[in-house]
Structure formats: C-alpha cells, structure tokens
N, C-alpha and C. Protein backbone atom coordinates (compact mmCIF):
# COMPACT_ATOMS: atom_id res chain seq x y z
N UNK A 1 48.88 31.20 -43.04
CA UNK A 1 47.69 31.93 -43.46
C UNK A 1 47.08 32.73 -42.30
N UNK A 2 47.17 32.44 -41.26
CA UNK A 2 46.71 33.20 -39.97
C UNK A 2 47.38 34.03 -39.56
N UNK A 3 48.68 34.20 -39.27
CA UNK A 3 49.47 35.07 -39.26
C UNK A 3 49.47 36.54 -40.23
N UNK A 4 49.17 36.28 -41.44
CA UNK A 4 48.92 37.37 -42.36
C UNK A 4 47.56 37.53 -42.88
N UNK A 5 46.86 37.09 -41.99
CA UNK A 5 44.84 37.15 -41.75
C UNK A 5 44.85 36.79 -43.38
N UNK A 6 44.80 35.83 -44.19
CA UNK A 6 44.97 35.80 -45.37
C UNK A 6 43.32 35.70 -45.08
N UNK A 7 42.40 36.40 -46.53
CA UNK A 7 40.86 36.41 -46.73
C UNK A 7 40.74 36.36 -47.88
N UNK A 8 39.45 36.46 -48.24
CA UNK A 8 39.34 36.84 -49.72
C UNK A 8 38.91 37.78 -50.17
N UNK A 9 39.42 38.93 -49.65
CA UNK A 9 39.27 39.87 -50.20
C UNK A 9 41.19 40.22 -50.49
N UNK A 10 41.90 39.41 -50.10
CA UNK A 10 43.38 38.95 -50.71
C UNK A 10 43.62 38.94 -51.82
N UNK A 11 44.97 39.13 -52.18
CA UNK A 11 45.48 38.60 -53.36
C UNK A 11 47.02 37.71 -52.77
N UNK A 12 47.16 36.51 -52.91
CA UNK A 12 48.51 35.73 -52.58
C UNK A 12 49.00 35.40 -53.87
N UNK A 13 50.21 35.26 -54.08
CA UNK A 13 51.12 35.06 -55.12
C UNK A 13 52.72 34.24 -54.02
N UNK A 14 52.35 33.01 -54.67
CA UNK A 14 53.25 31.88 -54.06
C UNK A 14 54.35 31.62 -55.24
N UNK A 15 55.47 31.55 -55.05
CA UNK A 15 56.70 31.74 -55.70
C UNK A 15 57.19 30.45 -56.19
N UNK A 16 56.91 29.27 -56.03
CA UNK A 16 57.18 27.78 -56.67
C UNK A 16 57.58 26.89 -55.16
N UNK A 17 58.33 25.95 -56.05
CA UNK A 17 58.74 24.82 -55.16
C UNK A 17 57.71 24.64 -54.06
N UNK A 18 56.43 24.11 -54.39
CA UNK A 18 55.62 23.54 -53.22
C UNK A 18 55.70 21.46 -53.05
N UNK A 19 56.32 21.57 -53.83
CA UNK A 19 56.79 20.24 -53.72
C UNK A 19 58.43 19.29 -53.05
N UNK A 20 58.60 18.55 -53.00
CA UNK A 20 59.80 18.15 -52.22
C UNK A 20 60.32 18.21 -51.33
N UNK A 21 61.22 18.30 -50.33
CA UNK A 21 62.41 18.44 -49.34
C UNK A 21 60.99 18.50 -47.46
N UNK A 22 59.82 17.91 -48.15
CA UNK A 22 58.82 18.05 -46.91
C UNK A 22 58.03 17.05 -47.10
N UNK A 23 57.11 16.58 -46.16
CA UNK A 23 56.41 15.09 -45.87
C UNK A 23 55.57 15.30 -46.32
N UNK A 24 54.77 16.68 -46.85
CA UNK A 24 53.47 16.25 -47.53
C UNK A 24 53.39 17.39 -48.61
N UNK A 25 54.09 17.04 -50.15
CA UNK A 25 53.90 18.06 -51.13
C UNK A 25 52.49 17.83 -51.67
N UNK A 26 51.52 16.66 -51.93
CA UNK A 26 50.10 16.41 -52.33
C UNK A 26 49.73 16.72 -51.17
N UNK A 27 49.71 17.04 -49.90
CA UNK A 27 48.89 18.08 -49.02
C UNK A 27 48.82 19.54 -49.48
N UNK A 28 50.33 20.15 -49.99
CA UNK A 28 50.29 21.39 -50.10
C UNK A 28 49.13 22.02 -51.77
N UNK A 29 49.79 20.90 -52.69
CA UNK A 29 49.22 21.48 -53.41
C UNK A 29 47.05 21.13 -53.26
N UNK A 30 47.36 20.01 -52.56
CA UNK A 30 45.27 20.23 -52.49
C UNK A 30 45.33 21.34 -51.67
N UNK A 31 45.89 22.17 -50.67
CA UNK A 31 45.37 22.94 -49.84
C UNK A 31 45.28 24.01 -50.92
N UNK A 32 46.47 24.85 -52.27
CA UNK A 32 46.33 25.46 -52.88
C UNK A 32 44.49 25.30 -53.27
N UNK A 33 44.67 24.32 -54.12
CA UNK A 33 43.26 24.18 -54.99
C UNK A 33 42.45 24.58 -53.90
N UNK A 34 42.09 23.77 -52.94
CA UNK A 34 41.04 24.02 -51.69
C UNK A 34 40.71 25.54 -51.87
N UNK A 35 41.88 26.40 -51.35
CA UNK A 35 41.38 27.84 -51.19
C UNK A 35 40.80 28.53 -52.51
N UNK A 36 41.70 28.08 -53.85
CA UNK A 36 41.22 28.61 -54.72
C UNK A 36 39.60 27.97 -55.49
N UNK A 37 39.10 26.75 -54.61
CA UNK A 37 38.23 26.54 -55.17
C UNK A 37 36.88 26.99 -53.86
N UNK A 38 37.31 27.68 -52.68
CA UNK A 38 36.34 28.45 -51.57
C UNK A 38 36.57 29.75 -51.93
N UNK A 39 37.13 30.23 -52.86
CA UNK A 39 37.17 31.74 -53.21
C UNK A 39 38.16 32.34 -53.33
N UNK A 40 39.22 31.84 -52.55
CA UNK A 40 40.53 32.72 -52.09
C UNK A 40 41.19 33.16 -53.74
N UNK A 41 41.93 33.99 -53.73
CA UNK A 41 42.54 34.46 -55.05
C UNK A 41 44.38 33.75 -54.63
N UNK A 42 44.19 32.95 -55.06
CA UNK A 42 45.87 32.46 -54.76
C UNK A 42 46.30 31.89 -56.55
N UNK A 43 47.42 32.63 -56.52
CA UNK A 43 48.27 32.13 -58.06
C UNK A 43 49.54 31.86 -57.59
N UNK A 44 49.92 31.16 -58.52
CA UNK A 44 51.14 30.29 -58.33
C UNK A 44 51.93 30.27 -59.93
N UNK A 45 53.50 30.45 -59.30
CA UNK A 45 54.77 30.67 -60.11
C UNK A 45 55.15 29.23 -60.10
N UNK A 46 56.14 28.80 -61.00
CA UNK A 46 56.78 27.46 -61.64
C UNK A 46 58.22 27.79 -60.70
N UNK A 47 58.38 26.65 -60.00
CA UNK A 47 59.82 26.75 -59.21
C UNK A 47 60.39 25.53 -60.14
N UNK A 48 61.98 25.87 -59.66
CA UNK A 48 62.59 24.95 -59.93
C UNK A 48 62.46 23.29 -59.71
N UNK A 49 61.90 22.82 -58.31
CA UNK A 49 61.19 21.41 -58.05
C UNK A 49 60.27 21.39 -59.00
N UNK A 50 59.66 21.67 -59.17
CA UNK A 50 58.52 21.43 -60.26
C UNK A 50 59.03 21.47 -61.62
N UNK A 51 59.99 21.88 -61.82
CA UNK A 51 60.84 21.52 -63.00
C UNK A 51 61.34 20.75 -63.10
N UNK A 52 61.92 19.95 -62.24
CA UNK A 52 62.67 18.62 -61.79
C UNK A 52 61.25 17.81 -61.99
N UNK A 53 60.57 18.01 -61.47
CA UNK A 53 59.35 17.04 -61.72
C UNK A 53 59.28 16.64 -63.17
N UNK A 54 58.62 17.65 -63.70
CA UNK A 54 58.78 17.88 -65.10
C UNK A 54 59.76 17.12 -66.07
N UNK A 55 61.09 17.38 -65.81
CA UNK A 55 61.66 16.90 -66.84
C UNK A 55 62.26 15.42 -66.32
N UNK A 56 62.03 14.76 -64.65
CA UNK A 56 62.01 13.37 -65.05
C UNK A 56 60.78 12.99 -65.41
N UNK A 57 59.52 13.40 -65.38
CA UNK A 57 58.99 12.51 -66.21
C UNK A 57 59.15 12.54 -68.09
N UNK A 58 59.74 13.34 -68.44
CA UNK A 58 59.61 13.66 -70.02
C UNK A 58 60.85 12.93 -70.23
N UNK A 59 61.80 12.85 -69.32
CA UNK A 59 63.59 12.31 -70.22
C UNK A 59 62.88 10.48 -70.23
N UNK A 60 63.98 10.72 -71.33
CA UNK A 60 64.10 9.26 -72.23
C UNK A 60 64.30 8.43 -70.97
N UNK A 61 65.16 8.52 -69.92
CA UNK A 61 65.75 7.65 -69.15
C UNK A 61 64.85 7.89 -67.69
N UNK A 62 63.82 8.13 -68.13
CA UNK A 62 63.03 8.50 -66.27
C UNK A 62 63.03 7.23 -65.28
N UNK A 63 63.04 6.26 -65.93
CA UNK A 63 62.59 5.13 -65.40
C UNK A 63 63.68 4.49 -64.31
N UNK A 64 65.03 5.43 -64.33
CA UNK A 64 66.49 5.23 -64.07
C UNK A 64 66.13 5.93 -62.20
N UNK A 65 65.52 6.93 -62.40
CA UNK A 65 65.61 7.89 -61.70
C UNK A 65 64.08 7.94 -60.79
N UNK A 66 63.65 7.31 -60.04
CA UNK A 66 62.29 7.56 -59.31
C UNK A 66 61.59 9.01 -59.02
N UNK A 67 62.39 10.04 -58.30
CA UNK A 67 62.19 10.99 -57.77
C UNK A 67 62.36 11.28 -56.48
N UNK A 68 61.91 12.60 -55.94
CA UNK A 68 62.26 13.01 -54.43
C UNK A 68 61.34 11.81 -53.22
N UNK A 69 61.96 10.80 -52.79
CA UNK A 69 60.85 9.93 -51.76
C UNK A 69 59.93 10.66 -51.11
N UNK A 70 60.16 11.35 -50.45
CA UNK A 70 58.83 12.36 -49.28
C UNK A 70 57.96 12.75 -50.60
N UNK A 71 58.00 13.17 -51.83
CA UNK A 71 57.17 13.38 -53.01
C UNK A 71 56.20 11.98 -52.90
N UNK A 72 56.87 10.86 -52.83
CA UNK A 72 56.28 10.02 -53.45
C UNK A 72 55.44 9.15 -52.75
N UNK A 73 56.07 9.47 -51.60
CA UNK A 73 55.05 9.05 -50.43
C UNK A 73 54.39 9.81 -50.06
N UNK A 74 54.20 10.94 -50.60
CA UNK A 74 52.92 11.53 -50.16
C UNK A 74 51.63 11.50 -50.88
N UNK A 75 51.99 10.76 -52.35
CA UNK A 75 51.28 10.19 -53.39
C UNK A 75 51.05 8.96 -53.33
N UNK A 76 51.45 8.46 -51.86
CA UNK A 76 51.89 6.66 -52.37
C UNK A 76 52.02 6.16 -53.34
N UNK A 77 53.03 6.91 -53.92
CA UNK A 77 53.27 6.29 -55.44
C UNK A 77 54.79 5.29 -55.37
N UNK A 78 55.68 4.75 -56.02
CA UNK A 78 57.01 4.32 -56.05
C UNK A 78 57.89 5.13 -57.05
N UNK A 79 56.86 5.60 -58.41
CA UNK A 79 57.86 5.92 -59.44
C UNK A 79 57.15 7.22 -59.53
N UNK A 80 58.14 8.75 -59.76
CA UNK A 80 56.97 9.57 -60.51
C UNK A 80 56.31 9.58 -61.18
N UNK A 81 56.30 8.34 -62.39
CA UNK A 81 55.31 8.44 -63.41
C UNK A 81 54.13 7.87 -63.01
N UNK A 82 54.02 7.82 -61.62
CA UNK A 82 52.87 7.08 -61.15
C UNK A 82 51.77 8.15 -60.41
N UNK A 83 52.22 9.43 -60.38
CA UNK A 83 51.34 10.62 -59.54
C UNK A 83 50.15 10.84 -60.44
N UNK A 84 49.00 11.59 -60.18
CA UNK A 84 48.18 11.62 -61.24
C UNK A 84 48.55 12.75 -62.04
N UNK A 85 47.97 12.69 -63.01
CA UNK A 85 48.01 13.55 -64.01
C UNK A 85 47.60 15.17 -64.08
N UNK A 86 46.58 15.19 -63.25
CA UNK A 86 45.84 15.96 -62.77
C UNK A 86 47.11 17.61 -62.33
N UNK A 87 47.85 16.76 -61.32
CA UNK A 87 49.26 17.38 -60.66
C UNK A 87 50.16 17.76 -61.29
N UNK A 88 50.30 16.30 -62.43
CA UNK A 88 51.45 16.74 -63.65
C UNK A 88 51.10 17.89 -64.52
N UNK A 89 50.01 17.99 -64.57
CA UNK A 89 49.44 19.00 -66.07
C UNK A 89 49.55 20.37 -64.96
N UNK A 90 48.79 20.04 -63.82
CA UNK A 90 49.02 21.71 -63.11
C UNK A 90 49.79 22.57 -62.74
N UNK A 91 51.70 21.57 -62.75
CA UNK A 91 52.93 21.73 -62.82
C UNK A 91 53.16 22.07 -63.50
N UNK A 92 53.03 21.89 -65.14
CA UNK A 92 53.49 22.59 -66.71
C UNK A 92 52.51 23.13 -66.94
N UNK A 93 51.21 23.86 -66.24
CA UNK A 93 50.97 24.91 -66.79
C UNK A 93 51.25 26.39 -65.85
N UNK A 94 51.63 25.93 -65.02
CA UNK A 94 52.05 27.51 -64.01
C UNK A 94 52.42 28.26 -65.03
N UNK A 95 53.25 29.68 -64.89
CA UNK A 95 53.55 30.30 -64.84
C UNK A 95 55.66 30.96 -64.93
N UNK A 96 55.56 31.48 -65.10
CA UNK A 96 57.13 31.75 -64.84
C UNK A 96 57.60 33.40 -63.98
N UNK A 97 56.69 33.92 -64.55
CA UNK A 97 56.72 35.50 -63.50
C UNK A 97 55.44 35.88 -63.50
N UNK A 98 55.27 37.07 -62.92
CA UNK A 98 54.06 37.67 -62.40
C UNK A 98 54.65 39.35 -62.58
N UNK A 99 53.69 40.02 -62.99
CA UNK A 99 53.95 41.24 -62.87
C UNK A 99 52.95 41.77 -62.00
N UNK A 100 53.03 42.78 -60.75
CA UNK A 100 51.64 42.76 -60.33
C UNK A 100 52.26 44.57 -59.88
N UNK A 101 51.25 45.21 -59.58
CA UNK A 101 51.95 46.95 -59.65
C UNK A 101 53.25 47.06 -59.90
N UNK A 102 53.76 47.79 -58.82
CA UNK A 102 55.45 48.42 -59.58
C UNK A 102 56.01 47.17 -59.20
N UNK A 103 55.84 45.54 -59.21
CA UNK A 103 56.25 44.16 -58.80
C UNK A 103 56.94 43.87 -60.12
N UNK A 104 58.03 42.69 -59.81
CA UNK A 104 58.20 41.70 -60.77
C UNK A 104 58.66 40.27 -60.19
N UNK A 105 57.54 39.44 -59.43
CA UNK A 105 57.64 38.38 -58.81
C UNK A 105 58.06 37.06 -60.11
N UNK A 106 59.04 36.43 -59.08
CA UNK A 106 59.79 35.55 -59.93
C UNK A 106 60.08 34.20 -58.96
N UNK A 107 60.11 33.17 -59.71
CA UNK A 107 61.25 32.26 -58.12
C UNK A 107 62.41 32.57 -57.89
N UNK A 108 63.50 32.62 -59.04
CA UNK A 108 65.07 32.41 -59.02
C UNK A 108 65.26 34.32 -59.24
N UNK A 109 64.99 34.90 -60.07
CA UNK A 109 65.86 35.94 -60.33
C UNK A 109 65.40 35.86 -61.84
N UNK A 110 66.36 36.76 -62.29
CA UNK A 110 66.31 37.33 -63.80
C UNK A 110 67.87 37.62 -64.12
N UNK A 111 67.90 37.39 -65.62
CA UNK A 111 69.71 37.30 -65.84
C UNK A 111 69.32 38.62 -66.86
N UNK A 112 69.93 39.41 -66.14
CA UNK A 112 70.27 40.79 -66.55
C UNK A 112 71.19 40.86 -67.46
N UNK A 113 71.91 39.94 -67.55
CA UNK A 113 73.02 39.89 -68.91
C UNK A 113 72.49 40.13 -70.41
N UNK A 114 71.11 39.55 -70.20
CA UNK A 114 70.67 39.45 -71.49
C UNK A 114 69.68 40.59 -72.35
N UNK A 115 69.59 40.31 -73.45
CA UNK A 115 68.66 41.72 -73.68
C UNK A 115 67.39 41.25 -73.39
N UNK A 116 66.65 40.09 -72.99
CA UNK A 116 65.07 40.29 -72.78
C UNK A 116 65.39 39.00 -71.36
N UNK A 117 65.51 39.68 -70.06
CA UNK A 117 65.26 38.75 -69.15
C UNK A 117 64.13 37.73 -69.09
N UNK A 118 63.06 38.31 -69.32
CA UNK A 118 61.73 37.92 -69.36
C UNK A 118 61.42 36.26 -70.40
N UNK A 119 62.68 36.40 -71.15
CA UNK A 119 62.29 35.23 -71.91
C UNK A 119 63.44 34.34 -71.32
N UNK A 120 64.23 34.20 -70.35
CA UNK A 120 65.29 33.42 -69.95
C UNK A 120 64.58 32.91 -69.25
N UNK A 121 63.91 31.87 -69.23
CA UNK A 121 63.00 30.91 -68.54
C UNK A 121 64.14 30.03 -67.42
N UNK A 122 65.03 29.13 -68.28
CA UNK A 122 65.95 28.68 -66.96
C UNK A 122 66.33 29.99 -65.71
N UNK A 123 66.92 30.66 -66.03
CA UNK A 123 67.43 31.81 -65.22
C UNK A 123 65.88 31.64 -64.18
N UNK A 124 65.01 31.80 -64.66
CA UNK A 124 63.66 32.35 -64.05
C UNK A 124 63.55 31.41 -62.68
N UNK A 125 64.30 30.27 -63.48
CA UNK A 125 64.07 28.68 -61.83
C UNK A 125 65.08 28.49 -61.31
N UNK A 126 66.51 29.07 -61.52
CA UNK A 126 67.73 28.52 -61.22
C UNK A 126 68.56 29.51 -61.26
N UNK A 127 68.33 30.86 -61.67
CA UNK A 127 69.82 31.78 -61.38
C UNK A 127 69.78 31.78 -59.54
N UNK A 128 71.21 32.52 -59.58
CA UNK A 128 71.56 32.91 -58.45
C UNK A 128 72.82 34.14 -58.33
N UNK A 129 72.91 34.63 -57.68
CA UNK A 129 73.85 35.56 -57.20
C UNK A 129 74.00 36.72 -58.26
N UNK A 130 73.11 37.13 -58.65
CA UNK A 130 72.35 38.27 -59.24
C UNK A 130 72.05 39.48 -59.61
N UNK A 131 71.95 39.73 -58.02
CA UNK A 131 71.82 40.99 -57.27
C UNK A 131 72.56 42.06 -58.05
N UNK A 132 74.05 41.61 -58.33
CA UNK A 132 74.69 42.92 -58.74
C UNK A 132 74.19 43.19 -60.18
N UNK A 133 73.93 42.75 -60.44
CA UNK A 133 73.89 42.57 -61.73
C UNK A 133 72.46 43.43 -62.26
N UNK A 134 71.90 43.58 -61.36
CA UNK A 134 70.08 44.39 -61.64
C UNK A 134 70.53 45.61 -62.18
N UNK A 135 69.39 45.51 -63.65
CA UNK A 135 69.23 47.03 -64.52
C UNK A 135 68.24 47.71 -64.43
N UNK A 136 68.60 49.09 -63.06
CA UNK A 136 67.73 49.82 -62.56
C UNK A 136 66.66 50.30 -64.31
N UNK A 137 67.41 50.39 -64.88
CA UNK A 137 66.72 51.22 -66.30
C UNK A 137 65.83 50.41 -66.75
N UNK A 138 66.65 48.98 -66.98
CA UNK A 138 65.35 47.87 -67.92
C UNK A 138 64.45 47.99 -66.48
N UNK A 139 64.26 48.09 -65.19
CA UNK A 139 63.23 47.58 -64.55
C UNK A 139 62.16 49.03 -64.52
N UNK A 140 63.04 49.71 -64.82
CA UNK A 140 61.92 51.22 -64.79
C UNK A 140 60.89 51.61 -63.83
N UNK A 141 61.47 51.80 -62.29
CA UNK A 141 61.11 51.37 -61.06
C UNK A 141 60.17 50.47 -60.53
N UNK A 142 60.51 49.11 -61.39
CA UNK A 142 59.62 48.17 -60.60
C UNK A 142 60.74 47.23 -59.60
N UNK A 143 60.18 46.69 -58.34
CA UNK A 143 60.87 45.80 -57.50
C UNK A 143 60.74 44.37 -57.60
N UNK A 144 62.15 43.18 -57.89
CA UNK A 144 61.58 41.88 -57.94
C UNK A 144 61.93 41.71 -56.64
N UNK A 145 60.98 40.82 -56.70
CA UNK A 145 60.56 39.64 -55.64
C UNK A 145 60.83 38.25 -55.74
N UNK A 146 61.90 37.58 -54.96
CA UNK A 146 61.91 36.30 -55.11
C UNK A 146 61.80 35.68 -54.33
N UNK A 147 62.28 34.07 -54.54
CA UNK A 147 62.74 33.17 -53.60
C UNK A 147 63.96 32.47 -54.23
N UNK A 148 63.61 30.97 -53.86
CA UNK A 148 64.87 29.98 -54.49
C UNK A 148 65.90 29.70 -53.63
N UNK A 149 66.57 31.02 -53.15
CA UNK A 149 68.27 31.00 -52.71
C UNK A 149 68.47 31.12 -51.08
N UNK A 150 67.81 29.58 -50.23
CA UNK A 150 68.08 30.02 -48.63
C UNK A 150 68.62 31.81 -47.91
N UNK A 151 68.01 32.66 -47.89
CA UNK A 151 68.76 34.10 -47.00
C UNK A 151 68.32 33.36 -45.50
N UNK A 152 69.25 34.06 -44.31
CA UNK A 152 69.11 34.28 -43.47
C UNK A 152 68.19 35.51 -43.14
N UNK A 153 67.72 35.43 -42.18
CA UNK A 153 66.31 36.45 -42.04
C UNK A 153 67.02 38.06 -41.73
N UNK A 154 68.21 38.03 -40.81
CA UNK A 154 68.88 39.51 -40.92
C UNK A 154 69.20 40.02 -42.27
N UNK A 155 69.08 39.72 -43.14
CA UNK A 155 69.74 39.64 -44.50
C UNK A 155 68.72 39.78 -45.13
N UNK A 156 67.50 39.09 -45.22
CA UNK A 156 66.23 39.47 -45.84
C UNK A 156 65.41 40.94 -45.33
N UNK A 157 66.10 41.30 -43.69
CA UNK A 157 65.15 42.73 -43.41
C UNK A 157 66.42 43.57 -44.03
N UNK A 158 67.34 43.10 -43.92
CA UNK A 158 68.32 44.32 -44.38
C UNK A 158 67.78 44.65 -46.01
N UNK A 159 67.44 43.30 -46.77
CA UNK A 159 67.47 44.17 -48.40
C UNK A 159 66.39 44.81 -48.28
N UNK A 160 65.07 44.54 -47.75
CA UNK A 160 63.96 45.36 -47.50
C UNK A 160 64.30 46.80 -47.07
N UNK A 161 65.65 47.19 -46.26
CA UNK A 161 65.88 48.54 -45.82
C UNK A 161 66.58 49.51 -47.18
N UNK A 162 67.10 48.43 -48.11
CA UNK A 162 67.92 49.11 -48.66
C UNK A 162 67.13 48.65 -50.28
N UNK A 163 65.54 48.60 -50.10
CA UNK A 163 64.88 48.27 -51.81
C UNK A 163 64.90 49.01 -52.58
N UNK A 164 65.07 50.60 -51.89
CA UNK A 164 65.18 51.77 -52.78
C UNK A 164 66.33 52.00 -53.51
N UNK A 165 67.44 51.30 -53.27
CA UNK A 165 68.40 51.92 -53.64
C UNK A 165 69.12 50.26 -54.80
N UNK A 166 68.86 49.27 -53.88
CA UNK A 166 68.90 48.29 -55.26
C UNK A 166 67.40 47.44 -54.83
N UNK A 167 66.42 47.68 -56.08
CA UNK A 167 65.19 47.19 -56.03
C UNK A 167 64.73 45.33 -56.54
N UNK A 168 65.46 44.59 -55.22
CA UNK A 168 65.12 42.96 -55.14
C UNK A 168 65.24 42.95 -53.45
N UNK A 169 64.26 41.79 -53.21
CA UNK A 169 63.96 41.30 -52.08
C UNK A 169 64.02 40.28 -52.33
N UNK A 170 64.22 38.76 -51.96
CA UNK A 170 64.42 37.73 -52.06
C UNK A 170 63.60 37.19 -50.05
N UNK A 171 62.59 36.51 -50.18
CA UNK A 171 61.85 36.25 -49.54
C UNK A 171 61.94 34.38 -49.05
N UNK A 172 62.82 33.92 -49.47
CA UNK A 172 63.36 32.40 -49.18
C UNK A 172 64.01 32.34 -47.59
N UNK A 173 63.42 32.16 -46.70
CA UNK A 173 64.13 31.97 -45.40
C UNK A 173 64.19 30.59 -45.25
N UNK A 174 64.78 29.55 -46.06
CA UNK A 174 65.00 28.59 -45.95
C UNK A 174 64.54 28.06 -44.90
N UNK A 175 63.28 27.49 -44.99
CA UNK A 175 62.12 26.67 -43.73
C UNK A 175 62.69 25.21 -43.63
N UNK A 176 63.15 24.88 -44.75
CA UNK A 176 63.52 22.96 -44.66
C UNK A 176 64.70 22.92 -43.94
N UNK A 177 65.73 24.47 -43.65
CA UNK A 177 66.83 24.30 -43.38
C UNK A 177 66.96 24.35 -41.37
N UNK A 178 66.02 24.48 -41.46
CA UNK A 178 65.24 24.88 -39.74
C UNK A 178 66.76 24.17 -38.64
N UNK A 179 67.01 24.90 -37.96
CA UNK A 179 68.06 24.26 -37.51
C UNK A 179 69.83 23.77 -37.81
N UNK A 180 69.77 24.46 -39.24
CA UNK A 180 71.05 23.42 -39.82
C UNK A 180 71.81 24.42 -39.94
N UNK A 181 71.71 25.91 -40.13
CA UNK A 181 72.01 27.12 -39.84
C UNK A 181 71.29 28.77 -39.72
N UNK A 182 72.19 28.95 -38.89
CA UNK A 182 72.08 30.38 -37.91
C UNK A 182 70.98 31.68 -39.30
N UNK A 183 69.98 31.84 -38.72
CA UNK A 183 68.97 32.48 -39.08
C UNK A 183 67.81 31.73 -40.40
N UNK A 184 68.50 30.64 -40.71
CA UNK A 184 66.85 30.21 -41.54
C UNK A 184 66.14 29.09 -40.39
N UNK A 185 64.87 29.12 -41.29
CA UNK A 185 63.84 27.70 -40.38
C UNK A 185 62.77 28.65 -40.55
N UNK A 186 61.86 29.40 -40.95
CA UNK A 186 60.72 29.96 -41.22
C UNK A 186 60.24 30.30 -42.90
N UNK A 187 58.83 29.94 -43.23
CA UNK A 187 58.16 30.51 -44.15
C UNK A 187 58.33 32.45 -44.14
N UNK A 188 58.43 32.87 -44.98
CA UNK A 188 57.93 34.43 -45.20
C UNK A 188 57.62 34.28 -46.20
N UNK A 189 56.85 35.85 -45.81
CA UNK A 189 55.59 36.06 -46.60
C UNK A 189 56.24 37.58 -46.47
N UNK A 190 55.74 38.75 -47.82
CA UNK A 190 55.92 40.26 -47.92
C UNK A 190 55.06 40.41 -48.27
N UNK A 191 54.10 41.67 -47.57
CA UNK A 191 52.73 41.98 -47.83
C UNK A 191 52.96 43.39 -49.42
N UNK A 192 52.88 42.73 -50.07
CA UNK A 192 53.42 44.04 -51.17
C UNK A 192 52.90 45.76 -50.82
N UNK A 193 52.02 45.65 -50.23
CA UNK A 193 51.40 47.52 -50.48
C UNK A 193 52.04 48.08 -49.30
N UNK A 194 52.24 47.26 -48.18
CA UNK A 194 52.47 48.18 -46.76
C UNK A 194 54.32 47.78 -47.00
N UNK A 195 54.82 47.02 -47.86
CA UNK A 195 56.18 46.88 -47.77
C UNK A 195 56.47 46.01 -46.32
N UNK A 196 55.99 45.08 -45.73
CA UNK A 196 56.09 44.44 -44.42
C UNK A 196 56.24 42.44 -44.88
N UNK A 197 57.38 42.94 -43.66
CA UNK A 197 57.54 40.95 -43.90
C UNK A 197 56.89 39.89 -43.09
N UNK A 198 56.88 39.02 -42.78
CA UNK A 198 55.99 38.01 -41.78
C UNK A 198 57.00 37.04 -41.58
N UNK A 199 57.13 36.70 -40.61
CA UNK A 199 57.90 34.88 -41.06
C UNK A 199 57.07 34.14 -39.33
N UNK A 200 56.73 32.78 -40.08
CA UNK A 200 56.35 32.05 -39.45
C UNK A 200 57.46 30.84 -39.60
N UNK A 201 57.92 30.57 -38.29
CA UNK A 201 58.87 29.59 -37.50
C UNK A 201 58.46 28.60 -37.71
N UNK A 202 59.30 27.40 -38.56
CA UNK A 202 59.12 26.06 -38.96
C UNK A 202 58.25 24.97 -37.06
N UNK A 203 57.45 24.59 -37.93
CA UNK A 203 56.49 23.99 -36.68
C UNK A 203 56.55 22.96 -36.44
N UNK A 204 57.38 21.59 -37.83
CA UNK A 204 57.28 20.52 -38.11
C UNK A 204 57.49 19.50 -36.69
C-alpha cells in the first residue's frame, strides 16, 4: 500500500486468493475490511482458494478433508468448518469479474471458446493458457486483467509492451514462490489509467 501511495481518493480492485499458501490469511482479509471500513474504496474478486474454501465446506464428505493448515491456524481453528461465518458468507458473496473503463478484471482468464465468457464462472477461477485464444471483437477494445497463473516479472513487463496488440496482462508474480524460481517472489500491482506496474519484493 505504500509503495503505490494507496488513499482514498483510490480505487483498488484485488483479484482473489487472499487466503492460503501464507501465515496469516484472517490477517489479510481483516486488513481488507479495516480499510474499507476507514474509507478506502477496495473491492474484491472470488479466486480460486476461496473456492476451495467454499466447496469443502458444502461437500458431503468435508469432514474427510480439514483444509489449507496456515488457513487454519490463522483462525485457530482445526477443521474449516470451524472459521466464522462472518468469512464464510464474505467468500460466497464476492464477485467473479469487474468491469471498470476499457478493463475486464478477472482472477483466472476467460474461455473464449464459448459464446458468453462472462457466464463461465469455473474458467473465471481456474482457466489457464488462454492468451491465444482472446477475441479481439467480443472484447471490443477492452483489456483483461488477471492473476492466478505464477508469470515471471520479465514476462509480465513484456505483455504490458505488447497490450495493444494482444489486450491481457496477467499481474500474478508469484510472491509465495519467492525464491523457488528465477523471476517470481513479489506482489504487483497495475495502476490502470497511467498503464504502470509496481512490484513489491516478498518481505516474509
């Protein structure tokens, strides 16, 4: 947030997965609420973790399956069905895309195969490899924006050089992967109006 002077006279749009693969997902999401309850304008998209959330607590057999540990210890809970409710309900009511000017912010992508991307909800948390596949026509010069799919950061300024010509950016610099390979380990952030990226270097 300091790095990109985040204020409130902002608009932030966070792409999913604030939960799992880190030591404190009930830190991240009170810090959400926090800002949005001091003013800040922050909205939030449905990632795929939060879908996983989701559907172990709803399957017949949840009780088989605990969940992500660093989740659960950050709830001191043992089982997911033990987090509050509060979290669960704020998980199934996100969102799935965002349209915001010539934007079409998403977590995963959009499956262009189909005739109404917009209603392919799985695709929305879980496609991948995509890219070729974008219909300059159905998007009618708008640019998506994602995450989901670890990029290396040379690879994330390169699609930014080349948005004009196929319009997706994918903004995932794999932060959990910090160390495990050559160019991820940082948060980014794309400031939509000036077209500029940020990445802040995993601190853990």
């Amino acid at each position: 947030m300091d790095k990109i002077q985040f204020s409130t006279q902002d608009e932030l749009y966070l792409l999913g997965d604030y939960i799992d693969r880190g030591p404190n997902s009930k830190g991240v999401i009170d810090l959400i609420w926090k800002m949005q309850a001091e003013g800040y304008f922050v909205k939030c998209l449905r990632g795929n973790h939060e879908q996983i959330l989701l559907d172990l607590i709803n399957a017949p057999n949840h009780f088989s399956h605990r969940g992500d540990e660093q989740l659960l210890a950050s709830f001191g809970v043992y089982h997911a069905r033990y987090i509050p409710q509060a979290y669960l309900k704020w998980c199934d009511q996100l969102p799935y895309f965002f349209e915001v000017d010539n934007y079409l912010l998403v977590h995963a992508g959009f499956d262009f195969n189909t005739d109404e991307p917009l209603r392919e909800i799985h695709a929305m948390m879980w496609i991948r490899n995509w890219r070729a596949d974008i219909d300059r026509r159905w998007l009618k010069g708008r640019i998506v924006v994602n995450g989901h799919t670890p990029t290396p950061r040379p690879a994330i300024e390169l699609y930014l050089e080349t948005i004009t010509s196929t319009p997706q950016l994918v903004i995932d610099n794999g932060c959990v992967f910090h160390g495990r390979r050559a160019g991820l380990g940082a948060l980014c952030a794309f400031e939509l109006t000036s077209k500029t990226l940020y990445f802040e270097e995993y601190i853990g």
